[in-house]
Protein backbone atom coordinates (compact mmCIF):
# COMPACT_ATOMS: atom_id res chain seq x y z
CA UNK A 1 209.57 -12.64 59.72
CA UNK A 2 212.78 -11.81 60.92
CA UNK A 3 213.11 -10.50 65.24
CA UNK A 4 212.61 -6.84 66.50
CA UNK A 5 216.73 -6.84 67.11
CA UNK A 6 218.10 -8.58 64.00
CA UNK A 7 215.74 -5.95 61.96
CA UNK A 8 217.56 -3.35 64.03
CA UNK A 9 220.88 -4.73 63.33
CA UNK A 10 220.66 -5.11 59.74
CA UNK A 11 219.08 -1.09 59.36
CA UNK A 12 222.09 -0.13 61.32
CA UNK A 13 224.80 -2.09 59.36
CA UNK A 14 225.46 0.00 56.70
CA UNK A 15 224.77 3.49 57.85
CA UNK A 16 227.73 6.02 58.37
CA UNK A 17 227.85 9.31 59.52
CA UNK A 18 227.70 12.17 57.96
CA UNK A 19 230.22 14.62 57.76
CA UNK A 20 231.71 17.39 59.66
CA UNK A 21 230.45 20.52 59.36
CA UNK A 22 231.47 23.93 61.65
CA UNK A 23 228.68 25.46 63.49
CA UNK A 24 229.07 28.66 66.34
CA UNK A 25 228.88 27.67 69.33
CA UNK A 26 225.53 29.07 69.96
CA UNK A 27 223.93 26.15 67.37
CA UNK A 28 225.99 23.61 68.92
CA UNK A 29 223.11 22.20 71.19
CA UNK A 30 221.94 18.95 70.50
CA UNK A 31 224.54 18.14 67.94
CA UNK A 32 226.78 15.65 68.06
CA UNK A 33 230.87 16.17 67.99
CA UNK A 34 232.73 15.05 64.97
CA UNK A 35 236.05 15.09 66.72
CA UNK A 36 237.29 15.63 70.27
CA UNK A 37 237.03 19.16 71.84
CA UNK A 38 240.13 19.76 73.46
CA UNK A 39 240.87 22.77 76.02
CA UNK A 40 242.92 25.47 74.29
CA UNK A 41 243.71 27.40 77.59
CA UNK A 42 244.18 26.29 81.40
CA UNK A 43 241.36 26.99 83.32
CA UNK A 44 241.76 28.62 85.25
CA UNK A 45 244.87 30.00 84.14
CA UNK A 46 245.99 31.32 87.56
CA UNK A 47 246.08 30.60 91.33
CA UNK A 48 242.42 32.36 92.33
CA UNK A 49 240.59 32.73 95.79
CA UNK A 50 237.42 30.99 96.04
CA UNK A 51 235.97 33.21 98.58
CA UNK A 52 235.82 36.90 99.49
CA UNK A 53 238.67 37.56 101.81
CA UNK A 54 242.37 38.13 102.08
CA UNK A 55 245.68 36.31 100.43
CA UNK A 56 248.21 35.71 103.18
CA UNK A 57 250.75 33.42 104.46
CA UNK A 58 249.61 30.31 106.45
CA UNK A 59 252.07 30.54 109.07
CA UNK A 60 251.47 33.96 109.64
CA UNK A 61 249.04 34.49 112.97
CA UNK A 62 248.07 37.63 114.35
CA UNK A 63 247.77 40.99 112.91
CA UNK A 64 248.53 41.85 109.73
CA UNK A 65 248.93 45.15 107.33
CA UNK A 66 246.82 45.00 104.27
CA UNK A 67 249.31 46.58 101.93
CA UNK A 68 246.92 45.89 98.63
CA UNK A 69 243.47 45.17 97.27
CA UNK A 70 243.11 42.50 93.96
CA UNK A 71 239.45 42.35 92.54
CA UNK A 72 239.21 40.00 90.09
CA UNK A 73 240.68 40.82 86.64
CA UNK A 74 242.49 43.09 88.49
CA UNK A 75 245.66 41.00 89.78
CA UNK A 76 247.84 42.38 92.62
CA UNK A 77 251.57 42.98 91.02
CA UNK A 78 253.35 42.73 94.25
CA UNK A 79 255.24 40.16 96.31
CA UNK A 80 253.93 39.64 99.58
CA UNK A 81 256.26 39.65 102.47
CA UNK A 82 255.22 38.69 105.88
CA UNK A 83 252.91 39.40 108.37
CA UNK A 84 251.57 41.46 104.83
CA UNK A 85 247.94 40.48 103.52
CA UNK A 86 245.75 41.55 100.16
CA UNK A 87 242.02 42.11 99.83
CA UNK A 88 240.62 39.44 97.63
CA UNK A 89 237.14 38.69 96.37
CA UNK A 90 235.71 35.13 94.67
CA UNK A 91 238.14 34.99 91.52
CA UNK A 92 240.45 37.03 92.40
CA UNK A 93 244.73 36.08 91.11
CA UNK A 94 246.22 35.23 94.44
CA UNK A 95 249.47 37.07 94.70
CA UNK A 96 252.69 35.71 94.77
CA UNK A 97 254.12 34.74 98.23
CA UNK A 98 250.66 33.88 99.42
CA UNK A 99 249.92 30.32 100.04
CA UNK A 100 246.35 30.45 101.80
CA UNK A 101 242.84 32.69 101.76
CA UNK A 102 241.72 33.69 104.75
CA UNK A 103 237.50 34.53 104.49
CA UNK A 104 236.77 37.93 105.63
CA UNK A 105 234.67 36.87 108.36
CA UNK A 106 237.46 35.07 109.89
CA UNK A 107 239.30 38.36 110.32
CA UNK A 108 238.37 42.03 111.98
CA UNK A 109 239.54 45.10 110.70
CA UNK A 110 240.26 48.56 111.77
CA UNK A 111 242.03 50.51 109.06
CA UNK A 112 245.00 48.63 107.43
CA UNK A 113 245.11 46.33 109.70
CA UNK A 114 243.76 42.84 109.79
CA UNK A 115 243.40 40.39 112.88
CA UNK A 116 242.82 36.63 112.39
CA UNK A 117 240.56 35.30 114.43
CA UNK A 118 241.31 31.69 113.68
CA UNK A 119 244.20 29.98 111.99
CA UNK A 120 244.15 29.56 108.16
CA UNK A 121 245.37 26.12 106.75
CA UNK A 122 247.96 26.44 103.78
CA UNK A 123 246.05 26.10 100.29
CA UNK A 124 243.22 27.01 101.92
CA UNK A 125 240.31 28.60 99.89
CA UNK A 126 242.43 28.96 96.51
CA UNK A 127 241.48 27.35 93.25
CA UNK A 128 244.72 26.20 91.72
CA UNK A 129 245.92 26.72 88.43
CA UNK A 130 244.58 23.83 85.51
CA UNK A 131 242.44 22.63 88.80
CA UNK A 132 239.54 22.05 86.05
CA UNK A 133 241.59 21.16 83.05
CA UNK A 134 245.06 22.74 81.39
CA UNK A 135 245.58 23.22 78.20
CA UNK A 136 245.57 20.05 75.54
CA UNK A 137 243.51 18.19 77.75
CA UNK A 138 240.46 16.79 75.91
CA UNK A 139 237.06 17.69 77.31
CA UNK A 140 234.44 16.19 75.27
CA UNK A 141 235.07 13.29 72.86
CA UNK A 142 233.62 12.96 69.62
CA UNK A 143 230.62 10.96 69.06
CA UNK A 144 228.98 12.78 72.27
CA UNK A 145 224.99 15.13 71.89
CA UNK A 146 226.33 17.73 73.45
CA UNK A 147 223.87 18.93 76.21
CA UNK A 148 223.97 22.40 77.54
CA UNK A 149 226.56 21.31 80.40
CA UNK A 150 228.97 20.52 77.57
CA UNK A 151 227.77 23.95 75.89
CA UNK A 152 229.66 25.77 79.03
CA UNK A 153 232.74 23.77 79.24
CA UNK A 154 233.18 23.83 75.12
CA UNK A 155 232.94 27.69 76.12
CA UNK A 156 235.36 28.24 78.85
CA UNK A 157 237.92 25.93 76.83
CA UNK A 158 237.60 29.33 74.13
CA UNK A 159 235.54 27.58 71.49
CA UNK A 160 233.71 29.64 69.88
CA UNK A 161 233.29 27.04 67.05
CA UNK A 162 232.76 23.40 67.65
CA UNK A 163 232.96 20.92 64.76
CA UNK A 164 229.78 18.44 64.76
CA UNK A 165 228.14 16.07 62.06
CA UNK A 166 225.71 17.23 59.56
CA UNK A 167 221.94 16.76 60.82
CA UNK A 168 220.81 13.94 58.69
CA UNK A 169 218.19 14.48 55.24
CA UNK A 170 215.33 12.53 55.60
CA UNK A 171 212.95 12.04 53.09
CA UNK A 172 209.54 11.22 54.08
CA UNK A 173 206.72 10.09 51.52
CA UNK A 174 203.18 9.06 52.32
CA UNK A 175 201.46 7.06 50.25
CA UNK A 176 197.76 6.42 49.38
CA UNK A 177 194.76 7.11 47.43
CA UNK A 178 192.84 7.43 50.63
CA UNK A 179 194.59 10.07 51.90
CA UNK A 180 194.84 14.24 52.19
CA UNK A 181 196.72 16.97 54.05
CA UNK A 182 195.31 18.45 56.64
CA UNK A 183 192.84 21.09 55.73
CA UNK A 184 192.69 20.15 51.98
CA UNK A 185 189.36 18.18 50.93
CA UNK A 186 189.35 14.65 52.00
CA UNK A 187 188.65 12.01 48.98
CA UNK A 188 185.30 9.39 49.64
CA UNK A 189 186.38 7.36 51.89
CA UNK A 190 189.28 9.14 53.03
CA UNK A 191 191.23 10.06 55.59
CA UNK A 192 193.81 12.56 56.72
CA UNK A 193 197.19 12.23 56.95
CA UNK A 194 198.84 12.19 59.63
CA UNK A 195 202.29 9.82 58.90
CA UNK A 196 204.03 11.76 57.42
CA UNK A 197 203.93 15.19 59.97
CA UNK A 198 204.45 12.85 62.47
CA UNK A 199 207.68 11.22 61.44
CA UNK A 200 208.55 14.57 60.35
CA UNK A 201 208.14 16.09 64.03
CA UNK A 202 210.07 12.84 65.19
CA UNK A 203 212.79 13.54 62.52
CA UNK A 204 213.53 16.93 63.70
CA UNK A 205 213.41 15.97 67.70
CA UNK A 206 215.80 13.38 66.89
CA UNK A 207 218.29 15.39 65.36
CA UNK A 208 217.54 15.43 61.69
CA UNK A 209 216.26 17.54 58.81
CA UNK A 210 213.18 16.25 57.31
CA UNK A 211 211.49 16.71 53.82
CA UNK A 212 208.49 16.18 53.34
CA UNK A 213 207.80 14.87 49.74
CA UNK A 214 204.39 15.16 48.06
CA UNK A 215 201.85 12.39 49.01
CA UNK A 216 201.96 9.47 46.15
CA UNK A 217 198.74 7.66 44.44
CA UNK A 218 198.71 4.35 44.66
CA UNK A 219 200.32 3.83 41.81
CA UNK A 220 203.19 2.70 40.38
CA UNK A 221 204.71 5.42 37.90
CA UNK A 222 203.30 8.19 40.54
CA UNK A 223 205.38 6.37 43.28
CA UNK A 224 208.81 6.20 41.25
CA UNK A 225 208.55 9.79 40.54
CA UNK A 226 207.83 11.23 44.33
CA UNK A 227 210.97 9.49 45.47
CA UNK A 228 213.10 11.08 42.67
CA UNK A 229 212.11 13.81 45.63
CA UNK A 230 214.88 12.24 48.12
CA UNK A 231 217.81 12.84 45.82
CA UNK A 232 220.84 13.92 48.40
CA UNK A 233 219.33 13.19 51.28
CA UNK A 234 221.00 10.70 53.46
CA UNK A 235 217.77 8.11 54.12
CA UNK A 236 214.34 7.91 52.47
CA UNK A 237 211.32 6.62 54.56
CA UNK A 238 207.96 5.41 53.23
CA UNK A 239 204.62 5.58 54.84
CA UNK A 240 202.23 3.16 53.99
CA UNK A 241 201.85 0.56 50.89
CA UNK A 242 204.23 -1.64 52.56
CA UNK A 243 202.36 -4.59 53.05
CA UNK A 244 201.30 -7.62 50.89
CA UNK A 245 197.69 -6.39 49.64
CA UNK A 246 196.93 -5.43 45.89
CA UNK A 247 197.85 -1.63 46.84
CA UNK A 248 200.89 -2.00 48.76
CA UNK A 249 202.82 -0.90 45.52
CA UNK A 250 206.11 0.47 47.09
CA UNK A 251 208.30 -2.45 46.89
CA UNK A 252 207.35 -2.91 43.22
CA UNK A 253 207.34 0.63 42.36
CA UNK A 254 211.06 1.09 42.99
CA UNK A 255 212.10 -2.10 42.27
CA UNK A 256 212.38 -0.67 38.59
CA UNK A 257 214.46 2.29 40.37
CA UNK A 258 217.19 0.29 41.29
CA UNK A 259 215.81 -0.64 44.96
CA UNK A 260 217.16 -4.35 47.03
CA UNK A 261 215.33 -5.25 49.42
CA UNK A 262 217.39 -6.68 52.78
CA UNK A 263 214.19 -8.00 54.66
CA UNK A 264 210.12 -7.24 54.73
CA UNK A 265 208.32 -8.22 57.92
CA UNK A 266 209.35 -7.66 61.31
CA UNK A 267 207.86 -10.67 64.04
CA UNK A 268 206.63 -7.38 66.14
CA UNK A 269 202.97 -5.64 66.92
CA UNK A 270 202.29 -3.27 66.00
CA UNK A 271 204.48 -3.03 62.67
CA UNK A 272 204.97 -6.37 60.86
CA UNK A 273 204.76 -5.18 57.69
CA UNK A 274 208.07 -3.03 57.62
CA UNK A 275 210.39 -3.09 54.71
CA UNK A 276 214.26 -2.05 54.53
CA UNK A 277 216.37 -1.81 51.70
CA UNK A 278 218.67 0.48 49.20
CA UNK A 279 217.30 2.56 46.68
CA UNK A 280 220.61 2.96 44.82
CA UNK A 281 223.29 4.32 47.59
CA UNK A 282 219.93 5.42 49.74
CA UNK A 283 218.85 3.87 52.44
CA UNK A 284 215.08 2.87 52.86
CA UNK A 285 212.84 2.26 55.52
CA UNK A 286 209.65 1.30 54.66
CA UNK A 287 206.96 1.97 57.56
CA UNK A 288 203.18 0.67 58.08
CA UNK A 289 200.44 2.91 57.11
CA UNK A 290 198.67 2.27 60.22
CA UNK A 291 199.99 5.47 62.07
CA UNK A 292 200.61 3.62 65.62
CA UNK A 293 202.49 1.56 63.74
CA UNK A 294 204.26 4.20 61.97
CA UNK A 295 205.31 5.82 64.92
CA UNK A 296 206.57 2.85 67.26
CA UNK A 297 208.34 1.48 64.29
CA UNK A 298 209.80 5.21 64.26
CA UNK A 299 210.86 5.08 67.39
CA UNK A 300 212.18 1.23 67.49
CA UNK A 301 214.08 2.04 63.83
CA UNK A 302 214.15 5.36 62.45
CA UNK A 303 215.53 6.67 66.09
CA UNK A 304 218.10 4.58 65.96
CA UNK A 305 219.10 5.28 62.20
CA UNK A 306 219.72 8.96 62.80
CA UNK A 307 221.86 8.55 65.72
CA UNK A 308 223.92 6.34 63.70
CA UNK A 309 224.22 9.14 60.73
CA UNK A 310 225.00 11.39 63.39
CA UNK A 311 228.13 9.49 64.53
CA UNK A 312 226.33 7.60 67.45
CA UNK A 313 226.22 4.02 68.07
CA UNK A 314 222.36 3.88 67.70
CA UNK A 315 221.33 2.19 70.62
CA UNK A 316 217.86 0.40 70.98
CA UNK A 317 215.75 2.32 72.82
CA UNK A 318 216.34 2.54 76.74
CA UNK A 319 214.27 -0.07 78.48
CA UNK A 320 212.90 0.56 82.64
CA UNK A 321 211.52 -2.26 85.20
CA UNK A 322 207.58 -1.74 86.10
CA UNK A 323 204.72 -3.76 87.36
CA UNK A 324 202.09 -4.61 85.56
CA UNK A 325 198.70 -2.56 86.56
CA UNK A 326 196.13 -5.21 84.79
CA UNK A 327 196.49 -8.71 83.47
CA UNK A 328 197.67 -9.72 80.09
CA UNK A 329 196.87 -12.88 78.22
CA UNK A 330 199.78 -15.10 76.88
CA UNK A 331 201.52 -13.65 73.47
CA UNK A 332 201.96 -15.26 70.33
CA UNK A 333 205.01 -15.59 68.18
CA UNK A 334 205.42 -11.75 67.56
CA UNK A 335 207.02 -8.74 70.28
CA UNK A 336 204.33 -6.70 71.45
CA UNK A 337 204.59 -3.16 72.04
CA UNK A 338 201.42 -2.20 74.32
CA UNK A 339 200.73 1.60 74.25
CA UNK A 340 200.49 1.97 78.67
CA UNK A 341 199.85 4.55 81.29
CA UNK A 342 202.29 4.99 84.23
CA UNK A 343 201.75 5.36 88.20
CA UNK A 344 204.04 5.38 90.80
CA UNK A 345 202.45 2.95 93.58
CA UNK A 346 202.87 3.21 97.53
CA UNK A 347 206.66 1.28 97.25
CA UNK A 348 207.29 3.93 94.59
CA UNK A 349 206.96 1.30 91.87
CA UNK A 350 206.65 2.32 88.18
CA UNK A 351 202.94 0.38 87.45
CA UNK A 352 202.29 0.27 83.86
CA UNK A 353 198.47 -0.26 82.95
CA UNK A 354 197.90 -0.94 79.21
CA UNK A 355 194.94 0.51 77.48
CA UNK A 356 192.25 -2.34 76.87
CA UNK A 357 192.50 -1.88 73.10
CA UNK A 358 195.16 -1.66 71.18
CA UNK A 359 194.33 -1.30 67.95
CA UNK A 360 197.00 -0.03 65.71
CA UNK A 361 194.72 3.10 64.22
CA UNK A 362 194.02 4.69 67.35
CA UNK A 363 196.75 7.55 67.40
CA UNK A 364 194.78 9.32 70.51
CA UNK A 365 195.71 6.27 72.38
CA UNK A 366 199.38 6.50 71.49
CA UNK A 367 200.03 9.76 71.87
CA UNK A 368 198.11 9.95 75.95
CA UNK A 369 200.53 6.66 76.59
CA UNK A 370 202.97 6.96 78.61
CA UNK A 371 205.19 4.12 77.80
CA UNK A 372 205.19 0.99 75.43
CA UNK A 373 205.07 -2.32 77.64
CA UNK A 374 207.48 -4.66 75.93
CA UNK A 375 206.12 -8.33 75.65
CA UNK A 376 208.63 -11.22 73.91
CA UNK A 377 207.36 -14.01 71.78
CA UNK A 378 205.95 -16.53 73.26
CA UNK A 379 205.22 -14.79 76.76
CA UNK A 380 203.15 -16.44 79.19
CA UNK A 381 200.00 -15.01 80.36
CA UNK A 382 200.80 -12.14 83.30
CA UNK A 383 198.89 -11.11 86.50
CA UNK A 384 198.61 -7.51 87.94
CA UNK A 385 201.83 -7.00 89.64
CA UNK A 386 204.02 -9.28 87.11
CA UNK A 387 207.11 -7.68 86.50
CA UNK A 388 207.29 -6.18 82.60
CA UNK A 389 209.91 -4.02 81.10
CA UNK A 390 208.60 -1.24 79.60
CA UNK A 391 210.16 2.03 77.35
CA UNK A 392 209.11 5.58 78.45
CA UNK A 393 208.12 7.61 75.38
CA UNK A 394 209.07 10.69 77.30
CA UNK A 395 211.29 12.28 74.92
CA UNK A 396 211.43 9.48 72.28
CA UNK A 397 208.46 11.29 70.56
């Protein structure tokens, strides 16, 4: 059994992204940039007031003749001379021969004629030109999700196409006499499936496309043939059949397919029996059947995977300090992943309280956790209050 981060390492290694494609910058969200967005106008492109008020001279004091009015998008053509002043409002083109803003209720008015009731500091209230960027400069580099703050600068640099990577193919194929869709009949002694919706929800959250291939018999010839399914897609995953009993066919079933194997068994629980490998050019990941299983190895592997085909680095998952809200024995040689609930104590202290059983078939539990409470090998027995690190499942699926 090989660690939780080697395993990681060696599904990472070979992955590249995909390509570019073009999308509209509506569709951009959530993608991730092939190449670097770079502004293609100066923004903004003119000297503009940032309040409501009146373009004048600094050094001017006094009263002044309004001799103009500029709303914005409608720039003032004139000069302005001294002791001269034009109505602005918030984005309005400062004229030339102004050098300051003066905000309207720093002024009174009767007629043309404008009194400042306070001096006005040179610069003052104007937005200079390229103050946010000028043109060329580059705004968001590739390899970045864009999020929807990105979605407003990639439109006020005047994209209205933004080149990102391809959202990953993912295969996904359950395996199993035992088991039946929802709402179809369930076989004696069955049960329903629920691996492969799941990783197909967690596909699509994470930035992929998922297919869902037919569930597979346990058997051999039936096994080969469902993953002729994942032709062109960019990574096949099993569900189930992946351990060492006389129905875990998978690894034998495409062996004859033309699949290596680069390591089977992880040193983690839940999830040992995990398999990775290359069916052909494919990649393969090889989950438990045990759905808790499935799902943490999802989010420990698979997450990972498709931010690498989408041109990121593919991170493990991010990891937060908490205290431990029950005791926990001593572990053995394998990483445990303990399905938790979160509270925020008096200090404002993240407590993580693990459920008392964690059996790897009980999906309720999983999916009313919170967080997974990360254990290493070999850890010594902890007391309430220990300090653990733990991952937050919020928006890891």
């Amino acid at each position: 059994m090989i660690p939780v981060e080697e395993a990681r390492a060696r599904i990472l290694a070979p992955l590249r992204p995909t390509q570019a494609e073009i999308v509209p910058l509506a569709a951009c969200l959530g993608r991730v940039t092939a190449s670097p967005i770079l502004a293609r106008l100066t923004q903004p492109p003119a000297d503009v007031s940032s309040m409501d008020g009146y373009a004048v001279r600094a050094s001017d004091t006094g009263d002044l003749t309004v001799v103009g009015e500029a709303p914005a998008g409608h720039p003032w053509e004139g000069i302005l001379e001294a002791r001269q002043a034009v109505r602005l409002f918030t984005g309005s083109v400062v004229p030339a021969g102004a050098n300051a803003v003066v905000i309207q209720e720093n002024v009174t008015r009767e007629g043309d004629t404008i009194t400042l009731t306070r001096a006005v500091a040179h610069g003052a209230n104007i937005r200079s030109a390229g103050q946010d960027f000028a043109k060329g400069d580059g705004l968001v580099p590739a390899g970045r999700r864009i999020t929807p703050r990105d979605v407003g600068l990639i439109a006020a640099a005047n994209h209205p196409w933004v080149s990102v990577h391809r959202r990953p193919r993912v295969a996904i194929l359950a395996t199993g006499d035992e088991i039946a869709l929802p709402g179809d009949p369930i076989p004696q002694g069955g049960i329903v499936s629920s691996n492969a919706h799941a990783l197909a929800a967690f596909v699509q959250r994470a930035g992929g496309e998922a297919l869902v291939l037919p569930i597979a018999p346990d058997d051999r010839a039936a096994i080969a043939a469902a993953a002729q399914g994942s032709a062109g897609c960019d990574l096949l995953i099993t569900t189930g059949g992946a351990s060492v009993g006389d129905h875990d066919l998978v690894a034998s079933a495409l062996a004859n397919a033309g699949l290596v194997l680069d390591f089977w068994t992880i040193a983690m629980r839940p999830g040992k029996p995990l398999m990775h490998g290359h069916l052909g050019p494919l990649p393969l990941i090889g989950l438990p059947g045990n759905p808790v299983s499935t799902l943490v190895c999802a989010i420990l592997f698979v997450g990972p995977a498709l931010a690498r085909l989408q041109g990121l680095p593919g991170d493990a998952p991010r990891t937060t300090a908490a205290i431990l809200g029950a005791d926990l024995a001593g572990n053995d040689h394998r990483a445990d992943h303990l399905r938790a609930t979160l509270a925020t104590d008096a200090s404002g202290r993240l407590v993580a309280t693990p459920f008392p059983r964690q059996d790897s078939g009980m999906l309720r539990a999983l999916a009313h956790a919170d967080a997974l409470i990360l254990r290493p090998p070999h850890a010594s027995a902890a007391k309430i209050g220990d300090p653990v690190e733990i991952l937050q499942l919020d928006g890891l699926g």
